[in-house]
Protein backbone atom coordinates (compact mmCIF):
# COMPACT_ATOMS: atom_id res chain seq x y z
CA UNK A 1 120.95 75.71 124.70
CA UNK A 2 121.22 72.85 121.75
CA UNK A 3 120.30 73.63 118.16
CA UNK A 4 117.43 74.02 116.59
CA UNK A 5 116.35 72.36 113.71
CA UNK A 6 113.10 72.79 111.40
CA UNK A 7 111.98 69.67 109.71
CA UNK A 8 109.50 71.14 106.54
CA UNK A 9 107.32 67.69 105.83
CA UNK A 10 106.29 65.32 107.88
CA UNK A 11 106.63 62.54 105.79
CA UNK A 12 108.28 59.56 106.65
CA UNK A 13 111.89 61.18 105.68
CA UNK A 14 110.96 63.99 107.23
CA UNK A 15 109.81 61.75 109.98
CA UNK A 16 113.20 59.92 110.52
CA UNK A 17 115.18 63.15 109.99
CA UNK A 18 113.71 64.14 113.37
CA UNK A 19 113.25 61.24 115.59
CA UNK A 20 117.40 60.74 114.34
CA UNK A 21 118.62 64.58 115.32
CA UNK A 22 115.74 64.45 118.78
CA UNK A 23 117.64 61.35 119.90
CA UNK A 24 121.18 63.07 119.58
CA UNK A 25 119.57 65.47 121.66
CA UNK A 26 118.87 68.54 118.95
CA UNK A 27 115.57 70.41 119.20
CA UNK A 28 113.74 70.03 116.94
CA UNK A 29 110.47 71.58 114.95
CA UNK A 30 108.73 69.54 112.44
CA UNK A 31 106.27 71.34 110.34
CA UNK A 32 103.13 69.77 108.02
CA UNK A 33 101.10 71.56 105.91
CA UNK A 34 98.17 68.89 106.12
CA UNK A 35 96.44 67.93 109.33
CA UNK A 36 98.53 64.90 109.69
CA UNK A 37 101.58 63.23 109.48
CA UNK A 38 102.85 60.93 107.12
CA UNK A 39 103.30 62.69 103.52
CA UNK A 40 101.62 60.13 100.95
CA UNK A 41 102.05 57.24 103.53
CA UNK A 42 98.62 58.72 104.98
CA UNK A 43 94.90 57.67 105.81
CA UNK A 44 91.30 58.42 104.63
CA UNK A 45 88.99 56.98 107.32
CA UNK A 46 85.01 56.81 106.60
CA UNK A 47 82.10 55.03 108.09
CA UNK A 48 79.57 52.94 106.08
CA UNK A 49 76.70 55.16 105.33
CA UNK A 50 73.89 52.82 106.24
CA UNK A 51 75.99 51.40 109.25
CA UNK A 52 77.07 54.02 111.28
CA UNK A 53 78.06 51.67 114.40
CA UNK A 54 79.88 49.65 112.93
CA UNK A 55 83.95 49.78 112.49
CA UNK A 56 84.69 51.81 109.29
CA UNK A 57 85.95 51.29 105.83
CA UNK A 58 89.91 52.40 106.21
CA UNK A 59 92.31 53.23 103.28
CA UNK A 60 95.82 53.53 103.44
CA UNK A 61 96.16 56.16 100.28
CA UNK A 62 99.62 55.77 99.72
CA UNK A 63 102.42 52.96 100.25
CA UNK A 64 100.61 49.23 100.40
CA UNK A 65 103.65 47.45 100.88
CA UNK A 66 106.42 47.66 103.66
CA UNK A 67 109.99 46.21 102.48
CA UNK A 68 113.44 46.04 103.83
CA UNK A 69 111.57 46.13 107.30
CA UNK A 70 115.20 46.04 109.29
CA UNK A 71 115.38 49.49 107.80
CA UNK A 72 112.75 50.54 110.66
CA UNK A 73 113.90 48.36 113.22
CA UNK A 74 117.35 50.28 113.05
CA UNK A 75 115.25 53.57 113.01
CA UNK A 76 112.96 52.84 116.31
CA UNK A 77 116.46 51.33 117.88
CA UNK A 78 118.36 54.82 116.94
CA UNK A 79 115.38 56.54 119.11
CA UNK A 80 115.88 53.49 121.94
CA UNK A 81 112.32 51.92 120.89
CA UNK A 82 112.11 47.92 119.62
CA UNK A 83 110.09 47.85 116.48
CA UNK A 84 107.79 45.31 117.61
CA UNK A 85 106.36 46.92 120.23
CA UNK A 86 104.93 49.64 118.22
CA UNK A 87 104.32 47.84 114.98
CA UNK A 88 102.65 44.34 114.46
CA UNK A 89 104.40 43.04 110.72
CA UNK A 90 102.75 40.14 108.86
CA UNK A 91 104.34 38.74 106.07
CA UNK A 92 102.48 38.80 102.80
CA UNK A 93 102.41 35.30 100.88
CA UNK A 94 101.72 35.55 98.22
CA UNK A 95 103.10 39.73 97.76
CA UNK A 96 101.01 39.73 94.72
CA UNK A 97 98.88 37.85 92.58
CA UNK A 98 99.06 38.34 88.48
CA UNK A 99 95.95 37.54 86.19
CA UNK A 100 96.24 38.16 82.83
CA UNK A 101 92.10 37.80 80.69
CA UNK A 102 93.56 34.64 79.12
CA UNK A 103 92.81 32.89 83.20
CA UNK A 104 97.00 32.43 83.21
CA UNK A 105 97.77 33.54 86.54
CA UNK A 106 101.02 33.85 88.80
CA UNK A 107 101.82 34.50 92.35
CA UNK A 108 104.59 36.30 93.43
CA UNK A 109 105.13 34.34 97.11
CA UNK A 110 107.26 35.55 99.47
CA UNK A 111 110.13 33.75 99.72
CA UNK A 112 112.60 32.70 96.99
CA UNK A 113 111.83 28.89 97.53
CA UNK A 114 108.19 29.87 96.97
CA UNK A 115 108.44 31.81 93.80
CA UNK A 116 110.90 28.78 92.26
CA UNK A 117 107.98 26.46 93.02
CA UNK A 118 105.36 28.77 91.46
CA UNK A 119 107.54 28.84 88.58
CA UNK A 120 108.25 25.51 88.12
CA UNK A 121 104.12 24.80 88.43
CA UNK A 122 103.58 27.67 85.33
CA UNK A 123 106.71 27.98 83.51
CA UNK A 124 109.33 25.79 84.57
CA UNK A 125 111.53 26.46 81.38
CA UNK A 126 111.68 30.06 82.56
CA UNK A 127 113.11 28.77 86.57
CA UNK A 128 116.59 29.16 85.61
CA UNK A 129 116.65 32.49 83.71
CA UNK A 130 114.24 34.20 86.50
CA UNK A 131 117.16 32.81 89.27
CA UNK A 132 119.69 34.31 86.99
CA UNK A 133 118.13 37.98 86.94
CA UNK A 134 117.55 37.47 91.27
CA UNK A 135 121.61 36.96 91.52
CA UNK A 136 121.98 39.92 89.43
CA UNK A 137 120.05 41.33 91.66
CA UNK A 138 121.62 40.10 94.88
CA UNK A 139 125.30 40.98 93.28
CA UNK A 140 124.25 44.58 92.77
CA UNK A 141 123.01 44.93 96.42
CA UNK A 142 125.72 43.28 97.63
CA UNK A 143 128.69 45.76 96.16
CA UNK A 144 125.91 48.86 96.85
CA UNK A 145 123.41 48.16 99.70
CA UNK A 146 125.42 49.47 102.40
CA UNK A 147 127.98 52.01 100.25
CA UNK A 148 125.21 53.76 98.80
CA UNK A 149 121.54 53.54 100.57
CA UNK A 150 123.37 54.16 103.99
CA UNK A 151 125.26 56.75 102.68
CA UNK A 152 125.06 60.31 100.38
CA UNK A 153 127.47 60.10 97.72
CA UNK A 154 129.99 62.16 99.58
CA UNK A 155 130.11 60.09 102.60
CA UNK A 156 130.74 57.09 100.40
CA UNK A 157 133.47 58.50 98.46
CA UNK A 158 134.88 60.32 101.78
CA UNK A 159 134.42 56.95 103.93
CA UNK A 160 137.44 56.77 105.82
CA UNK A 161 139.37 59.09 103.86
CA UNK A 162 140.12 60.02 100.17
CA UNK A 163 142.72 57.85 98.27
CA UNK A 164 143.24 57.99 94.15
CA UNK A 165 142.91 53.89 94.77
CA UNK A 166 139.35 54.31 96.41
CA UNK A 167 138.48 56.80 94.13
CA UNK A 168 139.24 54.49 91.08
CA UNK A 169 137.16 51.46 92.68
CA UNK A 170 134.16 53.83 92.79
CA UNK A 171 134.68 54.70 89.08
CA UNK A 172 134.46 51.21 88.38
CA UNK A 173 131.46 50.70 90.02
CA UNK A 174 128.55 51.65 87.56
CA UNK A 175 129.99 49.26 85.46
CA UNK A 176 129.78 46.77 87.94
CA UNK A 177 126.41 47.03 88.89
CA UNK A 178 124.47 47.27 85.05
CA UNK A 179 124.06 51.71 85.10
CA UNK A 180 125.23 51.53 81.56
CA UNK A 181 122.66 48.85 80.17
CA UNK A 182 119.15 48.91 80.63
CA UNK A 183 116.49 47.01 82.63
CA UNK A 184 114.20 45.61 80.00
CA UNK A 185 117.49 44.26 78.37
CA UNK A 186 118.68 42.18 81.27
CA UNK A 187 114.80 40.70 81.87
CA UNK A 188 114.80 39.88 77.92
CA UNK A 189 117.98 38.24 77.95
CA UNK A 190 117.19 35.74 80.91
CA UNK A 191 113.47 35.21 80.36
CA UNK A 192 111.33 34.36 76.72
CA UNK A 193 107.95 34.25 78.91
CA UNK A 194 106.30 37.66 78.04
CA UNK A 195 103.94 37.16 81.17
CA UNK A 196 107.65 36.59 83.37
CA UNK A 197 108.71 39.49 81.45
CA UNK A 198 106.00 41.39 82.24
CA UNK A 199 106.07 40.50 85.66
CA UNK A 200 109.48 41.96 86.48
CA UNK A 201 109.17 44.98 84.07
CA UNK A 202 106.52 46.43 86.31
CA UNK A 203 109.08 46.87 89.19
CA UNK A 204 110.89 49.60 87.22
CA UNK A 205 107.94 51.38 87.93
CA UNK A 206 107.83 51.53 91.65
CA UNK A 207 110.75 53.57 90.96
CA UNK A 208 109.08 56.06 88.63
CA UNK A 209 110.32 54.56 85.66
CA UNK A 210 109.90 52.65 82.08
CA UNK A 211 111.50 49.46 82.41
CA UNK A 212 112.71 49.87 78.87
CA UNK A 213 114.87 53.05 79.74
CA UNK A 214 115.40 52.61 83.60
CA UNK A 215 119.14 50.95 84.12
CA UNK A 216 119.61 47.28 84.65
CA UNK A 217 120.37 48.45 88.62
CA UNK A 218 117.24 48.36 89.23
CA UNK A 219 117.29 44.45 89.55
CA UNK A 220 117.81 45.01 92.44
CA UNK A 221 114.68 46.12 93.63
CA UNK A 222 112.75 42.38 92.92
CA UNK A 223 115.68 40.67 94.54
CA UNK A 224 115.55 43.15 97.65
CA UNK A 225 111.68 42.13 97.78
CA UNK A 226 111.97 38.88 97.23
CA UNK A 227 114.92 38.01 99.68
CA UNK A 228 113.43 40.33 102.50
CA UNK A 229 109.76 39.80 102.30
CA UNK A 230 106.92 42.00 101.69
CA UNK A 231 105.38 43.21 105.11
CA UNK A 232 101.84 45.08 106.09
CA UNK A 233 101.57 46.39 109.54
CA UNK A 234 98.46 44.74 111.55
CA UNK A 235 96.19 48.17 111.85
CA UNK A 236 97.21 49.37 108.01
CA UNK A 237 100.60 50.69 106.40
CA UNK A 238 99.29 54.36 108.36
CA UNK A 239 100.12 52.42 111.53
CA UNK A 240 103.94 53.10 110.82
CA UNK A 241 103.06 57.20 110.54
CA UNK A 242 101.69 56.73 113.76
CA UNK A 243 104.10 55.14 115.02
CA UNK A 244 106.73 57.28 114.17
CA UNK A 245 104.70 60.21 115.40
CA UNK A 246 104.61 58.91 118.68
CA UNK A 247 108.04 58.15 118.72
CA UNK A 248 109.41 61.83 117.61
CA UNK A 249 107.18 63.32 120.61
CA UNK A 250 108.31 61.45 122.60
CA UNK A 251 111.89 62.73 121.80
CA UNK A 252 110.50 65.87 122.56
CA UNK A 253 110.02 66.81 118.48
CA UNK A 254 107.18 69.80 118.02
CA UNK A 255 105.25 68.50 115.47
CA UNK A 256 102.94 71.42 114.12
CA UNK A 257 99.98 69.85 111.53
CA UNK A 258 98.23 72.54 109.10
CA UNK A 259 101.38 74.70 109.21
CA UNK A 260 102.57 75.68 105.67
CA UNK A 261 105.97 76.85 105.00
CA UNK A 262 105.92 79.74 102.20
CA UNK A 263 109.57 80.23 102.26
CA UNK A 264 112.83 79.28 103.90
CA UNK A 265 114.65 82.31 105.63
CA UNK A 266 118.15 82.75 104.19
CA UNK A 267 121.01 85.24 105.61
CA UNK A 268 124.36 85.63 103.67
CA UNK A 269 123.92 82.30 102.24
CA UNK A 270 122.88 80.67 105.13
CA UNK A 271 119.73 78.77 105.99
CA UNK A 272 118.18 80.61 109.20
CA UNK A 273 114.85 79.95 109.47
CA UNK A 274 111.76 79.69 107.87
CA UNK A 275 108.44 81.80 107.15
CA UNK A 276 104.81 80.22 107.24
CA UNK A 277 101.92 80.90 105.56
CA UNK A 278 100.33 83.08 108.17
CA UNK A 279 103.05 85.13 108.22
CA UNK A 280 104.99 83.67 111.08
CA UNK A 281 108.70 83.39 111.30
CA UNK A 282 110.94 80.71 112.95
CA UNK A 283 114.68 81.11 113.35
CA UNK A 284 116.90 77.74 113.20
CA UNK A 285 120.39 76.69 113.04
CA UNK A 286 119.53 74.26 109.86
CA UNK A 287 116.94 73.90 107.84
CA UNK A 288 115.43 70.07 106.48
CA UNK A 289 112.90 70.00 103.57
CA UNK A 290 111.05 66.70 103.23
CA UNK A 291 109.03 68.83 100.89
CA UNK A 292 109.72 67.78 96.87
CA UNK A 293 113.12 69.21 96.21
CA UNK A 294 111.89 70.59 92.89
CA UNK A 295 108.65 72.35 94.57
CA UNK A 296 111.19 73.21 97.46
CA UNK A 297 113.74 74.69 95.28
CA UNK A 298 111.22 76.41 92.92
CA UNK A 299 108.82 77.92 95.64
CA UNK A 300 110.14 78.07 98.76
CA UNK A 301 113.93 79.43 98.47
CA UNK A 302 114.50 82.54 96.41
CA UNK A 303 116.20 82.35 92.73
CA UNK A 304 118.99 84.44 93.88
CA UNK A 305 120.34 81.90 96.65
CA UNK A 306 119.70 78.39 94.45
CA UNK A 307 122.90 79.04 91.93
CA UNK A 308 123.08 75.51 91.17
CA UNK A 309 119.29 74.96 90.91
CA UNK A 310 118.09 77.75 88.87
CA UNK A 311 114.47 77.51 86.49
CA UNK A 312 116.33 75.87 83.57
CA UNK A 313 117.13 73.19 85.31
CA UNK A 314 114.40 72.26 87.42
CA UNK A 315 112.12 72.23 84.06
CA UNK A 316 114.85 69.67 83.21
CA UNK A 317 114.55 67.19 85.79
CA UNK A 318 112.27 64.20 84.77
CA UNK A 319 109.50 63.45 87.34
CA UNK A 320 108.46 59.82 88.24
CA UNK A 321 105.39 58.61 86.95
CA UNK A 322 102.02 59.35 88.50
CA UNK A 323 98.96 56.99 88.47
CA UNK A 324 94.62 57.30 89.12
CA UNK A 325 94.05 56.10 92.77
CA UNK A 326 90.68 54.85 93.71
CA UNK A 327 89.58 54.35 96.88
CA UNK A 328 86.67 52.57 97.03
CA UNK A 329 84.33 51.41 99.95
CA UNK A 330 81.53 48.05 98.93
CA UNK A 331 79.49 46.75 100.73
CA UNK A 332 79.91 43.32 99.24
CA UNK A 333 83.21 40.59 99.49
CA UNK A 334 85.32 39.71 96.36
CA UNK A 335 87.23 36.40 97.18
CA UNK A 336 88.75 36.09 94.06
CA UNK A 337 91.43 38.97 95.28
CA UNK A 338 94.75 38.50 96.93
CA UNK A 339 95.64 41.39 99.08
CA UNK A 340 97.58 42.44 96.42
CA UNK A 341 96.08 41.79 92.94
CA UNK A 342 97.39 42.95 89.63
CA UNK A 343 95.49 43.19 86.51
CA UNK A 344 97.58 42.67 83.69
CA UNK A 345 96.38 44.68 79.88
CA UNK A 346 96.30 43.38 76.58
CA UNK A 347 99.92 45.22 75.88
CA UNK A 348 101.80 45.72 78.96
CA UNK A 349 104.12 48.34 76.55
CA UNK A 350 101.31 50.56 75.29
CA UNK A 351 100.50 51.17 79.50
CA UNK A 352 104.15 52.44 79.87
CA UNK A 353 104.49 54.31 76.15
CA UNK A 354 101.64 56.02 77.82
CA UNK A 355 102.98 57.48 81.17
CA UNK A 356 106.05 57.91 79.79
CA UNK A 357 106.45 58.59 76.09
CA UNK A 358 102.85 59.92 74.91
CA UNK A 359 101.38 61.40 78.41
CA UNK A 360 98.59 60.08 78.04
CA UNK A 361 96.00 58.70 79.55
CA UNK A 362 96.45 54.88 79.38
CA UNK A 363 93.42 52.76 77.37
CA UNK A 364 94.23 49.69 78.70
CA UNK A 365 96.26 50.36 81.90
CA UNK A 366 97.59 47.64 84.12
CA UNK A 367 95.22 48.00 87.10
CA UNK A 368 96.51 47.09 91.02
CA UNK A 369 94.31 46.57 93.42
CA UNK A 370 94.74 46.25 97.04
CA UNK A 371 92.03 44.69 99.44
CA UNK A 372 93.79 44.61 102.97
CA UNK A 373 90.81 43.21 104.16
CA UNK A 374 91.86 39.56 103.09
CA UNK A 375 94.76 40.06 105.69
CA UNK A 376 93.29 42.69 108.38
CA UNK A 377 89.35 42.43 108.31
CA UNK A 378 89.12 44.83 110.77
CA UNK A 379 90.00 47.91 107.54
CA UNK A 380 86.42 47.63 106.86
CA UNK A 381 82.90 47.10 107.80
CA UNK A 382 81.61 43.14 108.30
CA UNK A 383 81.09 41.64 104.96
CA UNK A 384 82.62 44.75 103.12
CA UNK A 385 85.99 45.49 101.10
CA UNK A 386 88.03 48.49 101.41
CA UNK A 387 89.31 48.22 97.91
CA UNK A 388 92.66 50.79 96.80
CA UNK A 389 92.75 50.75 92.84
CA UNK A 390 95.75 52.37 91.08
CA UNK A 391 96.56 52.63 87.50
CA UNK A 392 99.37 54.60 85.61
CA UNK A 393 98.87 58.00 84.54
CA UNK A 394 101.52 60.13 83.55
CA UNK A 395 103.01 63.15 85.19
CA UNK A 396 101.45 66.69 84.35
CA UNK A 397 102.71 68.74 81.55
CA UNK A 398 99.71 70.66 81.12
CA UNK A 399 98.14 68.40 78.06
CA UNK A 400 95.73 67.04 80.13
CA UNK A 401 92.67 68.42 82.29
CA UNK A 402 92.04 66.02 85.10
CA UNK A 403 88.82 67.99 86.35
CA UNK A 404 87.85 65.81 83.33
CA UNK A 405 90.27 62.96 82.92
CA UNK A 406 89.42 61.90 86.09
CA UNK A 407 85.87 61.13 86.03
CA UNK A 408 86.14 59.62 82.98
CA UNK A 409 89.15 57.09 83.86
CA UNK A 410 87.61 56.63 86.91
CA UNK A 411 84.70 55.39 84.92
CA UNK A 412 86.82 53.09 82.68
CA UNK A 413 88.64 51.57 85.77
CA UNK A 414 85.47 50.35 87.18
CA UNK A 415 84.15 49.13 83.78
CA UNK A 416 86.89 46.83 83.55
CA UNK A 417 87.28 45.33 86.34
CA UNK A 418 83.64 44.71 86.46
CA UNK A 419 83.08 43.14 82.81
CA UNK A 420 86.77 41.66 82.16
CA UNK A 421 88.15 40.59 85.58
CA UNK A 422 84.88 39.61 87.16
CA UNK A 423 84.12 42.40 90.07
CA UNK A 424 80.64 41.42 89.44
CA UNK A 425 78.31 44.50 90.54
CA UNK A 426 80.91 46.75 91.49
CA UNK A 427 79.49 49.93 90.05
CA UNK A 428 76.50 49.05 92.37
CA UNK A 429 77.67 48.04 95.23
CA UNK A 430 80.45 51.13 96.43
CA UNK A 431 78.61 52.98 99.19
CA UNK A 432 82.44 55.47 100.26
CA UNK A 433 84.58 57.02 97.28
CA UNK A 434 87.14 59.05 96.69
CA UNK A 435 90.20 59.04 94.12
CA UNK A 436 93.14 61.21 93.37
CA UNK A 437 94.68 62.55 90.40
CA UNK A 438 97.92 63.25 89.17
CA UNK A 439 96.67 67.19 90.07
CA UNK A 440 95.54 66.11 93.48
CA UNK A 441 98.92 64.32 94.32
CA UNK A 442 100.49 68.11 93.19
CA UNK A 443 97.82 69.83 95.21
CA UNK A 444 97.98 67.82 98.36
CA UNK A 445 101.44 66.99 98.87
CA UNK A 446 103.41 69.10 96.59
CA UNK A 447 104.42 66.88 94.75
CA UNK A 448 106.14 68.04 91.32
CA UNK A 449 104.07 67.67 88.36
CA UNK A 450 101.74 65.39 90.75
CA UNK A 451 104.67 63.24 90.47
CA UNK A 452 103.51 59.79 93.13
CA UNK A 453 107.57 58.76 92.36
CA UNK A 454 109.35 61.92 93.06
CA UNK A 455 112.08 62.15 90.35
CA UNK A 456 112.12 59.31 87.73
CA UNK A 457 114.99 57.19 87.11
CA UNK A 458 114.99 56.83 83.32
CA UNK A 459 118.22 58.05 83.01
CA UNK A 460 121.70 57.10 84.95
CA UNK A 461 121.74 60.68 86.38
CA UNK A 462 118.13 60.90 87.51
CA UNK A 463 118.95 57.43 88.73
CA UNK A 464 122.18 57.78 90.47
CA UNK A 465 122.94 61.67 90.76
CA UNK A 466 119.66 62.65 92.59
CA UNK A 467 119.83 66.51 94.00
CA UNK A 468 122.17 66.17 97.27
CA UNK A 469 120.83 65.93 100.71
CA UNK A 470 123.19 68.42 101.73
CA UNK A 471 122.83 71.96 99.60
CA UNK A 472 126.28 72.83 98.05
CA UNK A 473 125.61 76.63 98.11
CA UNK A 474 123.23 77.60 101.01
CA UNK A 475 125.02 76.42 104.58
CA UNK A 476 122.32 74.44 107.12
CA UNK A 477 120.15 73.53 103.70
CA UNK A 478 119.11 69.89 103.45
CA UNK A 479 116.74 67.71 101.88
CA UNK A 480 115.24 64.36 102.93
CA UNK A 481 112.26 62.48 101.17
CA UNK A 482 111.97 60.27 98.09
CA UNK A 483 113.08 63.18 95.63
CA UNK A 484 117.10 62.92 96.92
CA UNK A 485 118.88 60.42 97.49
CA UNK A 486 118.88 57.71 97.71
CA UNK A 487 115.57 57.61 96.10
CA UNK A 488 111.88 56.63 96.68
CA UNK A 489 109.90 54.30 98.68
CA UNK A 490 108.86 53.98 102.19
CA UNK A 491 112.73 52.14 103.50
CA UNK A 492 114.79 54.49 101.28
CA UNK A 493 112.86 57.88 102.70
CA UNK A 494 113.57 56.62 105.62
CA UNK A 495 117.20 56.17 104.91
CA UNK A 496 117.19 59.66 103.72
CA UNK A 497 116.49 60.83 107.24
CA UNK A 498 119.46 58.71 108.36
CA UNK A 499 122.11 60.42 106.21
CA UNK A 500 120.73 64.00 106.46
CA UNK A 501 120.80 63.61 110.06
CA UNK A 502 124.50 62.23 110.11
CA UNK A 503 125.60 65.62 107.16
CA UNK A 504 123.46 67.44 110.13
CA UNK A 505 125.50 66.26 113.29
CA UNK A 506 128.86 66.78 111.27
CA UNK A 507 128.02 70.28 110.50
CA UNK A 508 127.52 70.82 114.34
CA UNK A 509 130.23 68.96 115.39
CA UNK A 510 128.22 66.49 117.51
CA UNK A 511 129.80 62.59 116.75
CA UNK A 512 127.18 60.39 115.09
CA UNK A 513 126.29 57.18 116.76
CA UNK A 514 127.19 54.12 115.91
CA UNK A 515 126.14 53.31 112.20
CA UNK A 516 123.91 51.18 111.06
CA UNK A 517 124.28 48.54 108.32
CA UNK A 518 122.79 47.15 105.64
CA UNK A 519 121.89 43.43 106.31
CA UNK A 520 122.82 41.67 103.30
C-alpha cells in the first residue's frame, strides 16, 4: 500500500502540495477547517435582497490578481490537466489605475511598452529612471527566479552536489541581487516623481512590508508583474480554488471541509499523524501544514518536540501587514473605476508609519478598490457593483479592539470615497455587506496576529531565511503556504507545494518528475 500523507489547509499551497504527491501516486488526506477550500483565496456569495432571481453579487475575499500564470500551467500539467481547460485568464490592461485628489492620475498597463507610453504621456522625465528600476528588477529574477522560487534553500545549495566553489557563488549572491540595501532607496535613486515613487513603494507591501525597510530584492516583484501580466480568471480569482479542487479529487485526494486539526501526532520525533477537533485521530507517514507556521508551531505541535521553534522565538518573528476589507454589494454602477483602482492619501508615508511603526489605525490610508464587474459583469446583479475595498491596518499586538476599530474605519472608508473620490451615494446605495478585520483574518484562517501577508519581509532574514519547508527536528514535518518559503502570494504558495512535495518524494525514496522551470 503507498503512503499516506495529511495535507492540514486547504489553501492553495496546501492545494498544490496534494494534487503534486496524488499525481506521484501517494494517498493523500487534505484537511480544512472551513467549509471550503481555498485558504484566503476564497468566496462570499449573496443575492440582492430586493432581487432574489437574479444572478448574485460575488466577492472574491482574498487574492484579486493572478501573476506569473505559467506557475499554474506547470501545476495542472504536473497532475496531466492543460490550464486552459479549467481556467478562462484575461489579461488586465490597465492592472491598476492611480488617482491621487489633485485629478493626476496613472495607469499601470500591462505590458512594458504600455507603461513607457503612459509615462511618457504624465512624466516623461521620469521614463528612463522607472526602466532603470524594471532591469533591476529583471537582473534579480534572472540570477534567482529559478535557483530560489523553484527551490528550498537546501535544494539550491545541494543542486547537483556540494562544492566550496558553488558554495562561494551563493555567498555572493545577496550582494548581487540588492538584500543589503533597501527598497525605498533604489526607487529614490532612479525616480524624483513622488507620485512614481509612490507608485512602486506600494509593491513592498504585497509582500507584507514597508518599502522603506523591505530590501531592494523586492524589485523584483513590479518587474515580475509587469513582464508577465496581471491575469483574472473569467468566473472570479475563486475559480482557480475550484479548479484545483477538482483537480486533487480527481487524483483521488480526500478532501475533508469543516475538519479542524487540534494537534499533529508525534512519536520519537517523528510526525505520525494528526488529531482533530472532535477527537479523531489519523495516522500518516508525513505530515504537511498549509496552516500559518507560527499558529502551526505554537498550537498544534507540542513545545517539547519544536527545539528550534520554541515561544521566544515565535514572539520574534515579524508578521506581514494586515489591512480592513470591505465587501460591499450596490445597487448602482460607478464608471469612473478600473477593475483595479487605487486611492492614493495625502502622505503615502504616514499610511505605512501606521501599519508598521505606530500600529495604528491609518487616518488617511491608501484605499484599493476592486470592481470585477468592469471585466466579468456576470460577479453581480444587472446594473450593480460588487465592490472589494481594502486599506492597511496593522497586525495585532493587542493595542487595538477591532469589535470597535472596525465599525468605525469601516465608517471612514466609505466617507472618503464618497466625499473625496466621488462614489457619489455610496453610503445609500449598498444593499450586501460584510468586512473583515485584522481579528477576523486570525479567527478565520489562522492567520498569526491576523497577519493577510504571513511573515513580513522587513528584514533580510524574514525576507530570505523564512522557517524551512522541511522541519529540521521532527522527521515527515513540513510546511507549505505563504508563511515559508519562498514567500507569499497566490504563484509562490503554489510553488511552496512544488518543493514540499519534491523534500516529500526524497524522503520516500520515490524519483521526482521532471522539474519545472522558471520562464525567464
Amino acid at each position: 500500500m503507498s503512503r499516506h500523507v495529511i495535507v492540514i489547509g486547504g489553501g492553495v499551497g496546501g492545494l498544490a502540495t496534494a494534487i503534486r504527491l496524488a499525481a506521484a501516486g501517494l494517498r493523500v488526506t487534505l484537511l480544512e477547517k472551513n467549509a471550503r477550500v481555498g485558504g484566503k483565496l476564497n468566496l462570499w456569495e449573496i443575492p440582492h435582497p430586493n432581487r432574489p432571481g437574479d444572478r448574485p453579487f460575488r466577492f472574491d475575499t482574498g487574492p484579486s490578481l493572478l501573476t506569473l500564470p505559467f506557475v499554474f500551467e506547470q501545476l495542472f500539467a504536473a497532475a496531466g490537466e492543460t490550464m486552459a481547460d479549467h481556467l478562462d485568464l484575461i489579461r488586465l490592461d490597465p492592472i491598476s489605475q492611480f488617482r491621487w485628489e489633485d485629478g493626476f492620475q496613472f495607469q499601470l498597463r500591462s505590458s512594458e511598452t504600455e507603461t513607457a507610453a503612459e509615462l511618457n504621456r504624465v512624466a516623461p522625465d521620469q521614463t528612463a529612471g522607472w526602466r532603470a528600476v524594471a532591469e533591476r528588477g529583471r537582473d534579480i529574477w534572472n540570477r534567482t527566479a529559478d535557483l530560489f522560487l523553484y527551490h528550498s534553500p537546501e535544494q539550491a545549495l545541494r543542486g547537483d552536489g556540494f562544492n566550496p566553489r558553488k558554495a562561494l557563488s551563493m555567498l555572493t549572491i545577496p550582494l548581487q541581487i540588492g538584500m543589503f540595501s533597501r527598497f525605498s532607496k533604489l526607487i529614490d535613486r532612479h525616480l524624483t516623481s513622488p507620485r512614481l515613487r509612490e507608485v512602486l513603494y506600494q509593491y513592498a507591501t504585497y509582500s507584507g512590508a514597508s518599502p522603506f525597510k523591505a530590501p531592494a530584492t523586492l524589485a523584483v516583484i513590479p518587474y515580475a508583474e509587469q513582464h508577465f501580466g496581471g491575469w483574472y480568471p473569467r468566473g472570479g480569482m475563486y475559480r482557480i480554488a475550484e479548479s484545483l479542487e477538482a483537480v486533487a479529487r480527481k487524483l483521488g485526494v480526500v478532501l475533508r471541509t469543516d475538519a479542524a486539526v487540534s494537534s499533529v501526532m508525534i512519536k520519537d520525533a517523528t510526525a505520525c499523524g494528526v488529531r482533530l477537533a472532535d477527537g479523531q485521530t489519523l495516522s500518516a507517514d508525513a505530515v504537511i501544514a498549509n496552516s500559518d507556521v507560527v499558529y502551526t508551531y505554537r498550537n498544534l505541535i507540542e513545545a517539547k518536540s519544536r527545539r528550534r521553534y520554541p515561544d521566544r522565538k515565535l514572539d520574534r518573528i515579524e508578521p506581514g501587514g494586515s489591512g480592513m476589507v470591505l465587501l460591499l454589494g450596490v445597487d448602482c454602477r460607478y464608471p469612473q473605476l478600473a477593475h483595479h483602482t487605487k486611492f492614493m492619501p495625502g502622505d503615502y508615508k504616514s499610511d505605512l508609519s501606521a501599519m508598521f511603526e505606530t500600529h495604528t489605525v491609518p487616518t488617511d490610508p491608501c484605499i484599493y478598490v476592486c470592481a470585477s464587474t468592469h471585466t466579468d459583469p456576470t460577479q453581480a446583479p444587472e446594473g450593480c457593483e460588487n465592490l472589494f475595498i481594502l486599506a492597511s491596518a496593522p497586525a495585532i499586538d493587542g493595542k487595538l479592539d477591532w469589535s470597535v476599530e472596525g465599525p468605525r474605519y469601516r465608517n471612514q472608508l466609505i466617507h472618503t470615497l464618497e466625499h473625496r473620490w466621488g462614489l457619489t451615494d455610496l453610503s445609500k446605495r449598498i444593499v450586501a455587506e460584510r468586512h473583515f478585520t485584522p481579528a477576523d483574518l486570525q479567527s478565520t484562517y489562522n492567520a498569526n496576529a491576523g497577519s493577510i501577508y504571513g511573515i513580513g519581509s522587513n528584514s533580510r532574514r524574514s525576507a530570505f531565511l523564512r522557517p524551512p519547508n522541511r522541519d529540521r527536528d521532527i522527521k515527515g514535518m513540513y510546511f507549505a503556504g505563504g508563511a515559508t518559503h519562498p514567500g507569499g502570494g497566490l504563484p509562490l504558495v503554489a510553488l511552496s507545494g512544488k518543493i514540499v512535495s519534491e523534500l516529500v518524494m526524497e524522503d520516500f525514496g520515490i524519483a521526482s518528475p521532471s522539474r519545472d522551470v522558471a520562464l525567464l
